[in-house]
N, C-alpha and C. Protein backbone atom coordinates (compact mmCIF):
# COMPACT_ATOMS: atom_id res chain seq x y z
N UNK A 1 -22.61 19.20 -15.82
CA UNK A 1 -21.83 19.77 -14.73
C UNK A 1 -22.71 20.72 -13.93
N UNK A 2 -22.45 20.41 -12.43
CA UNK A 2 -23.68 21.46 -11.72
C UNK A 2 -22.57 21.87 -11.08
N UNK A 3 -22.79 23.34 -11.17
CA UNK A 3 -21.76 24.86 -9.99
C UNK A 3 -22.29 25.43 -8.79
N UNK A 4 -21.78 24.63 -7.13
CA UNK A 4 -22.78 25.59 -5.61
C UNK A 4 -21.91 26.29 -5.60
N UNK A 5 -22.02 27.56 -5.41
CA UNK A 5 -21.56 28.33 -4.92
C UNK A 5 -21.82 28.21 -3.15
N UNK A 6 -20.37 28.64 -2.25
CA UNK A 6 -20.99 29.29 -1.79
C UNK A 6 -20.22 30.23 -0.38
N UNK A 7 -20.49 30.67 0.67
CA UNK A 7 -19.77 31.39 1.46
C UNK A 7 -19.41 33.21 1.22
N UNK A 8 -20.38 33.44 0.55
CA UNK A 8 -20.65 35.08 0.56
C UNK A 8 -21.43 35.07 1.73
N UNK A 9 -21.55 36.82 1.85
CA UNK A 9 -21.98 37.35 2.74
C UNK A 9 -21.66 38.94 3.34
N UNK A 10 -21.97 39.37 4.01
CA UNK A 10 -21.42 40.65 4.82
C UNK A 10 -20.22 41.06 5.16
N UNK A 11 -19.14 42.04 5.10
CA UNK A 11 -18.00 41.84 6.05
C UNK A 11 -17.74 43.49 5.81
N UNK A 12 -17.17 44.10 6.93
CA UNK A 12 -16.97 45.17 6.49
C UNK A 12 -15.28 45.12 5.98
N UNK A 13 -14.99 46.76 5.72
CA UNK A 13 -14.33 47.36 4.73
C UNK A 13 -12.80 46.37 5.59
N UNK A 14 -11.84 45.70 4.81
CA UNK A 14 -11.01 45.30 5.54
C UNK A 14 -10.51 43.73 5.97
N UNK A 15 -12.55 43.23 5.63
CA UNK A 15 -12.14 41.95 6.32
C UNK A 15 -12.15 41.46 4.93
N UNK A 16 -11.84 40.18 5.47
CA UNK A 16 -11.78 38.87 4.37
C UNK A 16 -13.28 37.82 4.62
N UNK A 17 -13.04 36.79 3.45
CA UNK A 17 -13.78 35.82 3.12
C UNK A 17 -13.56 35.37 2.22
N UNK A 18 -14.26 33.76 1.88
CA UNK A 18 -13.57 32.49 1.47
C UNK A 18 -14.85 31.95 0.53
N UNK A 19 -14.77 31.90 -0.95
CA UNK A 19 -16.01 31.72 -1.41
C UNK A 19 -15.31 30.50 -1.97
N UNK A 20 -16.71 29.24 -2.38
CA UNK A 20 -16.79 28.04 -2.59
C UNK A 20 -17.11 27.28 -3.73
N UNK A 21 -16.80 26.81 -4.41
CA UNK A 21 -17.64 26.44 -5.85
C UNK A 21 -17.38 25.08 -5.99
N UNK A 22 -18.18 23.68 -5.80
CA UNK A 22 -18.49 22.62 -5.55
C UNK A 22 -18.85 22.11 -7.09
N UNK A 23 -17.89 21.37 -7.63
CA UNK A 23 -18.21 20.87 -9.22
C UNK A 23 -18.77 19.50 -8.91
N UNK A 24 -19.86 19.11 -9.49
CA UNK A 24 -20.40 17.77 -9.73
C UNK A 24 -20.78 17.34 -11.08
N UNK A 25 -21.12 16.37 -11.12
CA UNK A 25 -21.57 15.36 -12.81
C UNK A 25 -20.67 15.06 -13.17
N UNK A 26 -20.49 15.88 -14.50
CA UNK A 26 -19.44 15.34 -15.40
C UNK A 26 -18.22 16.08 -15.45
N UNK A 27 -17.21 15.93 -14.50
CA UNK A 27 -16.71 17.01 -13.64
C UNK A 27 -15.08 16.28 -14.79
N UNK A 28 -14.83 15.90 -14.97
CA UNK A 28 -13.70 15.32 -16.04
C UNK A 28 -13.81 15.78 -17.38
N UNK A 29 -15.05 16.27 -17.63
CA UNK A 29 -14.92 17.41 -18.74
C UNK A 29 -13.97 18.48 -18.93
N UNK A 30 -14.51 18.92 -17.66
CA UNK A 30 -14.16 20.42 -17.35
C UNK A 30 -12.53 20.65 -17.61
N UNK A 31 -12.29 21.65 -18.41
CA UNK A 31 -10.26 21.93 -18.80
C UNK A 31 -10.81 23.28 -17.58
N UNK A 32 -11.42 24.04 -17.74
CA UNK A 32 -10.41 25.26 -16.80
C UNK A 32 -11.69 25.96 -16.36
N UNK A 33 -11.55 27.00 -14.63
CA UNK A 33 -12.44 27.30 -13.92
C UNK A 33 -12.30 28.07 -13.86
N UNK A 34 -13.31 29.48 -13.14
CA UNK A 34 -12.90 30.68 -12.60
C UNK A 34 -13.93 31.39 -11.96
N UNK A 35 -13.77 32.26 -11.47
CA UNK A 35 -14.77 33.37 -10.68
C UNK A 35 -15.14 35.12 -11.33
N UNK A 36 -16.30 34.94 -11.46
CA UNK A 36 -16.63 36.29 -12.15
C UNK A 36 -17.38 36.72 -11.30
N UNK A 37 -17.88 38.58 -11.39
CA UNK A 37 -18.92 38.48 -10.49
C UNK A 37 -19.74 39.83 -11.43
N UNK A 38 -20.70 40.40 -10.54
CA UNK A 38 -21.59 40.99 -11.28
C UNK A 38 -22.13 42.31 -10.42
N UNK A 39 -21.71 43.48 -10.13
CA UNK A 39 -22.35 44.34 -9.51
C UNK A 39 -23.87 44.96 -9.97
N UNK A 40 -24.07 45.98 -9.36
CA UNK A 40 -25.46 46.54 -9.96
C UNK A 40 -25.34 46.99 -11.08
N UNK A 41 -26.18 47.19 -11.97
CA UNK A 41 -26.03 47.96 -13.41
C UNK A 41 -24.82 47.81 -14.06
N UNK A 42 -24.07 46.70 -13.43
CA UNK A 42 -22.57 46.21 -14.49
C UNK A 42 -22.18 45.34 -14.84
N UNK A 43 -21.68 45.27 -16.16
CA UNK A 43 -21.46 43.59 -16.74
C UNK A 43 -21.00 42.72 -15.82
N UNK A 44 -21.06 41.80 -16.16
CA UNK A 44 -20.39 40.46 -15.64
C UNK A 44 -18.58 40.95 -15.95
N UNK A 45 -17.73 40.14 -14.79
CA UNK A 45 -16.53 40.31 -15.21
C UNK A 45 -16.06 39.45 -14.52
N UNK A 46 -14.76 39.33 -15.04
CA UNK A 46 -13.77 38.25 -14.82
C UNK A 46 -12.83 38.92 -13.72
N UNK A 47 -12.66 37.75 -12.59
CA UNK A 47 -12.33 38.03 -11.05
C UNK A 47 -10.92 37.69 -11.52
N UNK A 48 -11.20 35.87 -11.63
CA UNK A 48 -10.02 35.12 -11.34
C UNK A 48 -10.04 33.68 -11.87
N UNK A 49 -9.20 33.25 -12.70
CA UNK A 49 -9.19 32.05 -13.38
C UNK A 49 -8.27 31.57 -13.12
N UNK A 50 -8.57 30.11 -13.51
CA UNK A 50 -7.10 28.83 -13.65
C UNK A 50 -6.86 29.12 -15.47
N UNK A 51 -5.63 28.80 -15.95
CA UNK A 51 -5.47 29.32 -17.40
C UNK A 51 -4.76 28.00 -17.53
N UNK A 52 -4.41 27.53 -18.78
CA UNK A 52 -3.20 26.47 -19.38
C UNK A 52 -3.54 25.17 -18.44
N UNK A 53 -4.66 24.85 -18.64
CA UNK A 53 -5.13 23.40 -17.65
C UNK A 53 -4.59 23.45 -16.17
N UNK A 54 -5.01 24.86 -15.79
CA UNK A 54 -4.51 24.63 -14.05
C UNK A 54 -3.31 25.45 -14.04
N UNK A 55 -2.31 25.44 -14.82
CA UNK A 55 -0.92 25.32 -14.61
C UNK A 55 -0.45 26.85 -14.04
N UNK A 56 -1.32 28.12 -14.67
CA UNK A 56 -1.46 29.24 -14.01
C UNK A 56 -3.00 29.73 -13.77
N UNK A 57 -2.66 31.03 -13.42
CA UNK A 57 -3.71 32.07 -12.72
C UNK A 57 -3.52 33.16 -13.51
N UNK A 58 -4.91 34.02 -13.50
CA UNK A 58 -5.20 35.19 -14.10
C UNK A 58 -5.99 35.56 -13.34
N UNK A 59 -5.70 37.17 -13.17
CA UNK A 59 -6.25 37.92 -12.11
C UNK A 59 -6.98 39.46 -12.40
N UNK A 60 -7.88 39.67 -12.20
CA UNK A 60 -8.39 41.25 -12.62
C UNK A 60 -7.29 41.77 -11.71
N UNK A 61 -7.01 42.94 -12.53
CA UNK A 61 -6.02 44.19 -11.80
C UNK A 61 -6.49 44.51 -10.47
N UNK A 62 -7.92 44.40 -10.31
CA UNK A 62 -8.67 45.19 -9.13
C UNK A 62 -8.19 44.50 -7.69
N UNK A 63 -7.85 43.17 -8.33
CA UNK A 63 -8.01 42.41 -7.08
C UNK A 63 -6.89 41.63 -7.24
N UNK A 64 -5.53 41.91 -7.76
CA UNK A 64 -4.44 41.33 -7.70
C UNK A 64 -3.75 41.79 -6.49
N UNK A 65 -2.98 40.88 -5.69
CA UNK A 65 -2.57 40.75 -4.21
C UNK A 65 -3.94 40.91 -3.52
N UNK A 66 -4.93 40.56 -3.59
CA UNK A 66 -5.89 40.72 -2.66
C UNK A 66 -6.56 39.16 -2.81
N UNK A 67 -6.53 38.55 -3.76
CA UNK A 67 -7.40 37.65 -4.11
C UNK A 67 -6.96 36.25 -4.11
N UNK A 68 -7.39 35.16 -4.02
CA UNK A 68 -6.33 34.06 -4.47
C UNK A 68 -7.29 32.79 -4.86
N UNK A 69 -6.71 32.61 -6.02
CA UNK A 69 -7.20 31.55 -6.86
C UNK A 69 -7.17 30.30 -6.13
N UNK A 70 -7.59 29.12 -5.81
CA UNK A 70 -7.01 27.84 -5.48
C UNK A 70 -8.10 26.83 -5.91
N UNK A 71 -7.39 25.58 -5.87
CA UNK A 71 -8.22 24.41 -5.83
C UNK A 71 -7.74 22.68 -4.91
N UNK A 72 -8.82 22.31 -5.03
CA UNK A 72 -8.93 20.94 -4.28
C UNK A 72 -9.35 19.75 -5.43
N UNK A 73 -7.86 19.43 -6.22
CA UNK A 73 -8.49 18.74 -7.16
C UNK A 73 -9.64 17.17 -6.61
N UNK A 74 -8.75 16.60 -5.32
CA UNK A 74 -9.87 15.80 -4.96
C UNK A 74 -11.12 15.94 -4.74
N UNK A 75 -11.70 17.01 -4.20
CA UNK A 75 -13.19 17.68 -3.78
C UNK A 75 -13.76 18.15 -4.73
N UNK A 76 -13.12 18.61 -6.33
CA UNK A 76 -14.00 19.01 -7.21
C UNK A 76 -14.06 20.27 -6.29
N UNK A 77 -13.77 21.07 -6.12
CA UNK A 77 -13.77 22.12 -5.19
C UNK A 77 -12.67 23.49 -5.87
N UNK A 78 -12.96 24.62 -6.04
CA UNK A 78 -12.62 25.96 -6.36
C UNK A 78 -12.82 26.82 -5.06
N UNK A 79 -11.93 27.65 -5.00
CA UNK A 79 -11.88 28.54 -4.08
C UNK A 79 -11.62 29.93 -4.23
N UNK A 80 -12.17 30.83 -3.72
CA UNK A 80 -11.61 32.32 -3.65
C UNK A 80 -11.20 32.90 -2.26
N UNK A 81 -10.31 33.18 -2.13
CA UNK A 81 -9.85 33.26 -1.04
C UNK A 81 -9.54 35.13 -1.18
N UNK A 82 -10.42 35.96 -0.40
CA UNK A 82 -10.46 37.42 -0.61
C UNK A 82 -10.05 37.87 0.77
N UNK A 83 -8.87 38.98 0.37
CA UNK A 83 -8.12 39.68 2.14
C UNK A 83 -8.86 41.16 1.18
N UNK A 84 -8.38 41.36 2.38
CA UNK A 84 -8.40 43.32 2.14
C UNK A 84 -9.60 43.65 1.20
N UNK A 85 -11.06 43.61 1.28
CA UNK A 85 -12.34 43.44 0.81
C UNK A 85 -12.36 44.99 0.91
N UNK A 86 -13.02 45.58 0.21
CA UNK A 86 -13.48 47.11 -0.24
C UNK A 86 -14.83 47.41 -0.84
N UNK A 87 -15.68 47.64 -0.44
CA UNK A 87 -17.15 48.52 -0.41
C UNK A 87 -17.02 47.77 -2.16
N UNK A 88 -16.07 48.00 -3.29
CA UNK A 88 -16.20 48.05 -4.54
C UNK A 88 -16.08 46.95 -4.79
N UNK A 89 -15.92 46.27 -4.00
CA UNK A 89 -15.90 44.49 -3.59
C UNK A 89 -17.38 43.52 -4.18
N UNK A 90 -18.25 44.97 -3.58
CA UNK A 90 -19.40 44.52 -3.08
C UNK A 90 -20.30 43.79 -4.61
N UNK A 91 -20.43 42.75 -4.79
CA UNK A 91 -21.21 42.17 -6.34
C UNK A 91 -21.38 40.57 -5.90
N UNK A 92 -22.69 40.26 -6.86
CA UNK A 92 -22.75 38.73 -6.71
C UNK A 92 -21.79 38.08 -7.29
N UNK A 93 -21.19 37.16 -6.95
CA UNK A 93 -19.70 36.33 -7.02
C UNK A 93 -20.30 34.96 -8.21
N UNK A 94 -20.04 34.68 -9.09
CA UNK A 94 -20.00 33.52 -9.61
C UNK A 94 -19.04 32.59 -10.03
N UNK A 95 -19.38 31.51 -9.55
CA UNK A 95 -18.45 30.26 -10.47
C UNK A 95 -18.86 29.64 -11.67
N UNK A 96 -17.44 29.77 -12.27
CA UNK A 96 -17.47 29.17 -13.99
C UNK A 96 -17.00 28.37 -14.80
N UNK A 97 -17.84 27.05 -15.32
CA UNK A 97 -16.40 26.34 -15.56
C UNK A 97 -16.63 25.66 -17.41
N UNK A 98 -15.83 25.11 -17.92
CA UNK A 98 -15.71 25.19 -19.08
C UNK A 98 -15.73 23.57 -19.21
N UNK A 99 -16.41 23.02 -20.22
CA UNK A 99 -16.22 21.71 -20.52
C UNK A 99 -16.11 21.42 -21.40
N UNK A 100 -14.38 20.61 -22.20
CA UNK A 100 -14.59 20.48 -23.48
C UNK A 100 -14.26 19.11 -23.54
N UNK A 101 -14.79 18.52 -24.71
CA UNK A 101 -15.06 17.15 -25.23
C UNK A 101 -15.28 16.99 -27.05
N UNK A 102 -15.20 15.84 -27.00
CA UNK A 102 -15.42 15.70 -28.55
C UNK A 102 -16.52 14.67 -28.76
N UNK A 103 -17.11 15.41 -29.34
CA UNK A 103 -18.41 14.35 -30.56
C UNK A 103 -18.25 14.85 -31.52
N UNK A 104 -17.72 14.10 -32.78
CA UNK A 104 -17.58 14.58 -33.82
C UNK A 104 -16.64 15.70 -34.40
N UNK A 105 -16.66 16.87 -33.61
CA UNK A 105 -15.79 17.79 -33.41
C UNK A 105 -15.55 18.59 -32.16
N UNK A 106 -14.68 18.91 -31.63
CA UNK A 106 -14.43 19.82 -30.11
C UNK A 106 -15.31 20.36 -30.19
N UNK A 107 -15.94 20.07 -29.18
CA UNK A 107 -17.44 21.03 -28.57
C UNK A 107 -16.80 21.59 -27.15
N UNK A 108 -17.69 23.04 -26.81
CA UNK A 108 -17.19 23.66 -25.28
C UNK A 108 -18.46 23.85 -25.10
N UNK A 109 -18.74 23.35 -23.77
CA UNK A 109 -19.89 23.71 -22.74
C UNK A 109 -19.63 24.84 -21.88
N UNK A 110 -20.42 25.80 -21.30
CA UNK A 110 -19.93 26.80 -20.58
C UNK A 110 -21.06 26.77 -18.72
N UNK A 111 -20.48 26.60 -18.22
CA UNK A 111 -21.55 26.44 -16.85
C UNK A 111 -21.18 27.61 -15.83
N UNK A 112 -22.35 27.87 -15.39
CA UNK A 112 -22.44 28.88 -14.26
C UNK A 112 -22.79 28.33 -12.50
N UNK A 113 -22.70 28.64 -12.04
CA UNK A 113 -23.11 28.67 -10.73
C UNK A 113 -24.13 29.46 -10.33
N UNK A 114 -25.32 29.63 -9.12
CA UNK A 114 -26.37 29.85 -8.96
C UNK A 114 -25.81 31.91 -8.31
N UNK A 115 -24.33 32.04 -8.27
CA UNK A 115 -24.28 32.84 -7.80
C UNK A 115 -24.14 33.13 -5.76
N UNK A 116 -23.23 34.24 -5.45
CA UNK A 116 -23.12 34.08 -4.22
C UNK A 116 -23.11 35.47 -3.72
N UNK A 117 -23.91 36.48 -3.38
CA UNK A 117 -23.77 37.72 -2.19
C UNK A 117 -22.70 37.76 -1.68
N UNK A 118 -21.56 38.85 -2.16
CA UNK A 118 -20.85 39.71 -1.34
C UNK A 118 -21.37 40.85 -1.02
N UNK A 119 -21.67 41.43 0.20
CA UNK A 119 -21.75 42.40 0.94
C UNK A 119 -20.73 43.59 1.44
N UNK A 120 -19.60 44.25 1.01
CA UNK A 120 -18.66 45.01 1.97
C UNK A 120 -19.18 45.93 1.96
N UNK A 121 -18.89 46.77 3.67
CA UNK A 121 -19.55 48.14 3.99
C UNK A 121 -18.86 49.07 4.70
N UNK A 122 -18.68 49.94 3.92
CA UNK A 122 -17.45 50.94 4.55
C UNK A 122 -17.54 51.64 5.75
């Protein structure tokens, strides 16, 4: 499974933007996706996921009513859809997706994306 990110960038305090995550290969693996991101000097964290094969969403507190999960099951396609962006906004964005299968016993693959620049500036 390969993860593009993409559609970061600059925006100041207020605006929005629409980030992209493009699944290819073995894309029928994959049970469930999501968006983490990564500021300076801070762990990785969890934005926003699909949970229960799609069926819901999970949301960091930070960015609940601000954020929105979606997908394009035809396009292999994930989306983040961000309003009301805040300076604390500001971290590289990643897409994440999970692939499980069986050989022998349930195995999980874990894939990343190359990562995407958010910019907000107060």
């Amino acid at each position: 499974v390969q993860l593009l990110e993409s559609g970061g960038g600059l925006v100041q305090a207020g605006g929005s933007l629409r980030l992209s995550c493009a699944a290819s290969g073995s894309t029928f693996t994959i049970s469930s996706m999501g968006w983490y991101r990564q500021a300076p000097g801070k762990q990785r964290e969890l934005v926003a996921q699909f949970t229960e094969g799609y069926e819901n969403t999970n949301y960091a507190d930070s960015v609940k009513g601000r954020f929105t999960i979606s997908r394009d099951n035809t396009e292999n396609t994930m989306y983040l859809q961000m309003n009301s962006l805040k300076p604390e906004d500001t971290a590289v964005y990643y897409c994440n997706a999970r692939a499980l299968y069986y050989v022998d016993l349930w195995r999980e693959d874990v894939y990343w994306g190359q990562g995407t620049q958010v910019t907000v500036s107060s």
